[in-house]
PDB file of N, CA and C in Angstrom:
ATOM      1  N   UNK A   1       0.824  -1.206   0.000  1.00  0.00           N
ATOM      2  CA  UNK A   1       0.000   0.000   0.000  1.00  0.00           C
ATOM      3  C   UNK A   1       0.860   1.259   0.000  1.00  0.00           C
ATOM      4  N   UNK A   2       0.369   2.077  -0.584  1.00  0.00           N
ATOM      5  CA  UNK A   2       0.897   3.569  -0.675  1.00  0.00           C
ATOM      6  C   UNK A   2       1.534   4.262   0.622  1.00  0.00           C
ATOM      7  N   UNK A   3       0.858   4.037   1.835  1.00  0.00           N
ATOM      8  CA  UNK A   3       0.890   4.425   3.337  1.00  0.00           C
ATOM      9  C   UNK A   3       0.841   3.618   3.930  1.00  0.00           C
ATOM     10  N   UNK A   4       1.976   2.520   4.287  1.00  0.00           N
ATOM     11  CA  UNK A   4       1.673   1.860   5.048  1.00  0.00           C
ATOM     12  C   UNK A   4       2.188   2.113   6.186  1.00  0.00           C
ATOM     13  N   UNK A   5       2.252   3.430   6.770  1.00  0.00           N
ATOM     14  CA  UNK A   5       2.652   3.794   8.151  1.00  0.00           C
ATOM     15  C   UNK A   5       0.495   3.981   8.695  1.00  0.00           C
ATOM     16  N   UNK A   6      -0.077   3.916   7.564  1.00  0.00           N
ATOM     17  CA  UNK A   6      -1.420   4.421   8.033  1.00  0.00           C
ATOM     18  C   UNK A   6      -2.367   2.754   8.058  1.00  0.00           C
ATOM     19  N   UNK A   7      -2.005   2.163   7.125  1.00  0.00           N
ATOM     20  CA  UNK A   7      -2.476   0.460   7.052  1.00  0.00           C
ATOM     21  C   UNK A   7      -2.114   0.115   8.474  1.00  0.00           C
ATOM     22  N   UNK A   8      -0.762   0.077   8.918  1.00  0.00           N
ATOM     23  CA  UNK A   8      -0.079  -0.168   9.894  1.00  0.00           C
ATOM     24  C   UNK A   8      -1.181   0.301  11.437  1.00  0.00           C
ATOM     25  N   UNK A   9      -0.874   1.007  11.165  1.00  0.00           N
ATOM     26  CA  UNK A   9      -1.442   2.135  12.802  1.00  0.00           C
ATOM     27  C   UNK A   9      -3.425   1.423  12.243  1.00  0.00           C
ATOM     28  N   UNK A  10      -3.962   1.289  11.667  1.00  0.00           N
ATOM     29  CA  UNK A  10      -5.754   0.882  11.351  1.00  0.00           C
ATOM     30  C   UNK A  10      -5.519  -0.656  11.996  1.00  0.00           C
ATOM     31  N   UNK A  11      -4.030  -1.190  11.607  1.00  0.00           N
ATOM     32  CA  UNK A  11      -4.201  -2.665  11.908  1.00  0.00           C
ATOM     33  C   UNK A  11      -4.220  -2.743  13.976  1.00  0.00           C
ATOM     34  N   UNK A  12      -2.759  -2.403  14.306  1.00  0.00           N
ATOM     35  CA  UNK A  12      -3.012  -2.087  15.201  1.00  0.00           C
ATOM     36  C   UNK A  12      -4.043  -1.117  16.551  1.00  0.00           C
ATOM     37  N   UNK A  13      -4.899  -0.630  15.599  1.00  0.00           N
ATOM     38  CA  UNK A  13      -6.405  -0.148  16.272  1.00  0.00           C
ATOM     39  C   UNK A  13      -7.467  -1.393  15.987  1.00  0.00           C
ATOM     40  N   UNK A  14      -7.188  -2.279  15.375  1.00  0.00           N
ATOM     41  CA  UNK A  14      -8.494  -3.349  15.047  1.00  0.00           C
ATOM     42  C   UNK A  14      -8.506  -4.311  16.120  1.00  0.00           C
ATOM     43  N   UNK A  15      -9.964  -4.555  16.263  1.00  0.00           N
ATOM     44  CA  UNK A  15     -10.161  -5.982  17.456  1.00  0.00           C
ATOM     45  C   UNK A  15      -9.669  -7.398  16.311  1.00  0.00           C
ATOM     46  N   UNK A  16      -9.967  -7.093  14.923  1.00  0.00           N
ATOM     47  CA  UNK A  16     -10.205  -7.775  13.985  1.00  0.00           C
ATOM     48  C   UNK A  16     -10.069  -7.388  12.836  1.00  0.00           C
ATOM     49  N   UNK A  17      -9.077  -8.722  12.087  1.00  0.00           N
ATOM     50  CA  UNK A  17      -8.401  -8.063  10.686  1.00  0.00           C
ATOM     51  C   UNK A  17      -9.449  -9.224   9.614  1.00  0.00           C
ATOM     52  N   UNK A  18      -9.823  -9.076   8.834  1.00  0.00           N
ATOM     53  CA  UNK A  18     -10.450 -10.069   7.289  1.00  0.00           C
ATOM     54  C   UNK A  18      -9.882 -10.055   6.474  1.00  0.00           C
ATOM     55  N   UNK A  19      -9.327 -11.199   5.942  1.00  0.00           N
ATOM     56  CA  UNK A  19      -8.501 -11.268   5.001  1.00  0.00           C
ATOM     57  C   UNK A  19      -9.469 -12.019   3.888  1.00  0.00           C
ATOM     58  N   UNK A  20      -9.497 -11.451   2.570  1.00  0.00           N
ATOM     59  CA  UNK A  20     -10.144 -12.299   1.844  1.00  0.00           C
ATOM     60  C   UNK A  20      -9.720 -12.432   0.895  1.00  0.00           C
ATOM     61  N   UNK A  21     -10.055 -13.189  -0.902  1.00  0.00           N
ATOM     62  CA  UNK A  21      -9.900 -13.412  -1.885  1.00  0.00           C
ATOM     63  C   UNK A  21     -10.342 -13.702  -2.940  1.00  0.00           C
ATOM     64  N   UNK A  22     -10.171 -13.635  -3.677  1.00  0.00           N
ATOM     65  CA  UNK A  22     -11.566 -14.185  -5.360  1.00  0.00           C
ATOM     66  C   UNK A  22     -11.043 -15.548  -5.263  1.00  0.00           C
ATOM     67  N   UNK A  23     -12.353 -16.260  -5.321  1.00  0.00           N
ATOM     68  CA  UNK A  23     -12.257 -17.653  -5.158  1.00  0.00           C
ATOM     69  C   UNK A  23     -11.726 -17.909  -6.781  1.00  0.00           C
ATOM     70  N   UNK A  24     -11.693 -16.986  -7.596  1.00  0.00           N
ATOM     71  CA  UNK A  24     -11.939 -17.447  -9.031  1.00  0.00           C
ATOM     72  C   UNK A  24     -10.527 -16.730  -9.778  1.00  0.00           C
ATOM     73  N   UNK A  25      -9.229 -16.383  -8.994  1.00  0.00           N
ATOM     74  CA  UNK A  25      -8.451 -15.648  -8.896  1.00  0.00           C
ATOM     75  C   UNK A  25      -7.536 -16.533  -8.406  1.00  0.00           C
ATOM     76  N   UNK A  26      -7.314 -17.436  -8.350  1.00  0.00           N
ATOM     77  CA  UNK A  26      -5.987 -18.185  -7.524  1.00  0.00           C
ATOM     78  C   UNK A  26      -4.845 -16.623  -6.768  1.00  0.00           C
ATOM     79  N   UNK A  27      -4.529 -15.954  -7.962  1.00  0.00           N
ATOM     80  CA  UNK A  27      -3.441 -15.460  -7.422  1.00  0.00           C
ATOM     81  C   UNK A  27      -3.558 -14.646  -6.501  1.00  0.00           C
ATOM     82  N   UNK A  28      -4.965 -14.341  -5.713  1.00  0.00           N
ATOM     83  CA  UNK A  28      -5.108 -13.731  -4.594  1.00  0.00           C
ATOM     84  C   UNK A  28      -5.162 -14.180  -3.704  1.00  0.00           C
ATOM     85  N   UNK A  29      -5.312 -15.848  -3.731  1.00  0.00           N
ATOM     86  CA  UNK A  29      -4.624 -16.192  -2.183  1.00  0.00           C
ATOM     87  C   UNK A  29      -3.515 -16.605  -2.381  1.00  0.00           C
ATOM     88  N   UNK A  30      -2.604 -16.538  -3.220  1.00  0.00           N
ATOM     89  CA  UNK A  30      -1.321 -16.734  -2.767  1.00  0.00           C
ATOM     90  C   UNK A  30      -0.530 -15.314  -2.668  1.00  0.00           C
ATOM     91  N   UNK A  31      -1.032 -14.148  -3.361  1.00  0.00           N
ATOM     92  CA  UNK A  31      -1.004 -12.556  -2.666  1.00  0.00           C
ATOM     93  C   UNK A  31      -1.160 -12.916  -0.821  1.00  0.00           C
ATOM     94  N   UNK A  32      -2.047 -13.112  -0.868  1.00  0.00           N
ATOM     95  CA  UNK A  32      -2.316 -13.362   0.979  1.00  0.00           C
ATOM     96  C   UNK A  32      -1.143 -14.090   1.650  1.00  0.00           C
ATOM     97  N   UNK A  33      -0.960 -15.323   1.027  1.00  0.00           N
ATOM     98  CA  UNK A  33       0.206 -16.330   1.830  1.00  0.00           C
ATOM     99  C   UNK A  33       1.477 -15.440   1.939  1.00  0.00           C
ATOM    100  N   UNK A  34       2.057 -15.097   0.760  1.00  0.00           N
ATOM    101  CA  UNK A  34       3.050 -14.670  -0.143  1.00  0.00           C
ATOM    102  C   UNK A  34       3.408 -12.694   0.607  1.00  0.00           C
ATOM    103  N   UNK A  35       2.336 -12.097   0.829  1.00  0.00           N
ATOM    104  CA  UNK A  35       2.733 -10.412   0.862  1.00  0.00           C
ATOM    105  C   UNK A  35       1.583 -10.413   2.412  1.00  0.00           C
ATOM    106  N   UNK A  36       0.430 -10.378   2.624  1.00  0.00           N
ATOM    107  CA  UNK A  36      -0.273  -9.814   3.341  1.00  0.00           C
ATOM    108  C   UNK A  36       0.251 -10.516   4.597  1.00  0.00           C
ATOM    109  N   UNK A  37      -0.117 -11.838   4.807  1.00  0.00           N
ATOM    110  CA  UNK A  37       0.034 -12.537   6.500  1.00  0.00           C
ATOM    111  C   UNK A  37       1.664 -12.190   6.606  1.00  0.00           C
ATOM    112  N   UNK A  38       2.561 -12.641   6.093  1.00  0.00           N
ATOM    113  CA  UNK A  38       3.855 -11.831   6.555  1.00  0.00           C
ATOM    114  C   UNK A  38       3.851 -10.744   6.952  1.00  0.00           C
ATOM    115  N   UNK A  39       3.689  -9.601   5.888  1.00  0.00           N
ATOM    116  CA  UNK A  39       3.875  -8.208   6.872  1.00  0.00           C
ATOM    117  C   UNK A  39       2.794  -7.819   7.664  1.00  0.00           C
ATOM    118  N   UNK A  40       1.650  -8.681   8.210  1.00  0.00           N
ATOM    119  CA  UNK A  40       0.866  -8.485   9.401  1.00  0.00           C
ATOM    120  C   UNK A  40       1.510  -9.151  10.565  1.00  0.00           C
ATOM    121  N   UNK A  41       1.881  -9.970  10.566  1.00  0.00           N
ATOM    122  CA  UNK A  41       2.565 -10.638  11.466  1.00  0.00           C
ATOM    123  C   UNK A  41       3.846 -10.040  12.028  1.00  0.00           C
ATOM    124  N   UNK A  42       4.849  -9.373  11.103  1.00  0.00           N
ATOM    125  CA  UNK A  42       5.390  -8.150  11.646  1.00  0.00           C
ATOM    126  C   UNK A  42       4.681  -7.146  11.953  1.00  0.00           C
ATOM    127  N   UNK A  43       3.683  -7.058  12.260  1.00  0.00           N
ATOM    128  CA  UNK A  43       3.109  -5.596  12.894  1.00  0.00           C
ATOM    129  C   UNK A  43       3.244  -6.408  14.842  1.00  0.00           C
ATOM    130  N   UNK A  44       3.076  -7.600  15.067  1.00  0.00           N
ATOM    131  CA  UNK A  44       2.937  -8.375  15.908  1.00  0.00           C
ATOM    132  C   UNK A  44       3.668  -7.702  17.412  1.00  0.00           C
TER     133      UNK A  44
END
C-alpha cells in the first residue's frame, strides 16, 4: 500500500483483521500467503 505507516497504525487499532480473496483468482490467495500474513505478522 501507498501508506503503510497508516495500514499499519488501522491494523493495530483493530479488534479484527479479514482477510479475503476471489475464489476465481488463484493469485489472490497466494497474494495473501506470499505479501499480506507476513507483513501483518510483523506488525505483531
Amino acid at each position: 500500500p501507498e501508506d503503510w505507516n497508516k495500514v499499519a497504525a488501522e491494523c493495530h487499532n483493530a479488534d479484527a483483521i479479514v482477510l479475503t480473496y476471489a475464489c476465481d483468482r488463484p493469485e489472490t490467495l497466494d497474494r495473501l500467503s506470499t505479501y499480506w500474513l507476513p507483513e501483518l505478522r510483523r506488525l505483531e
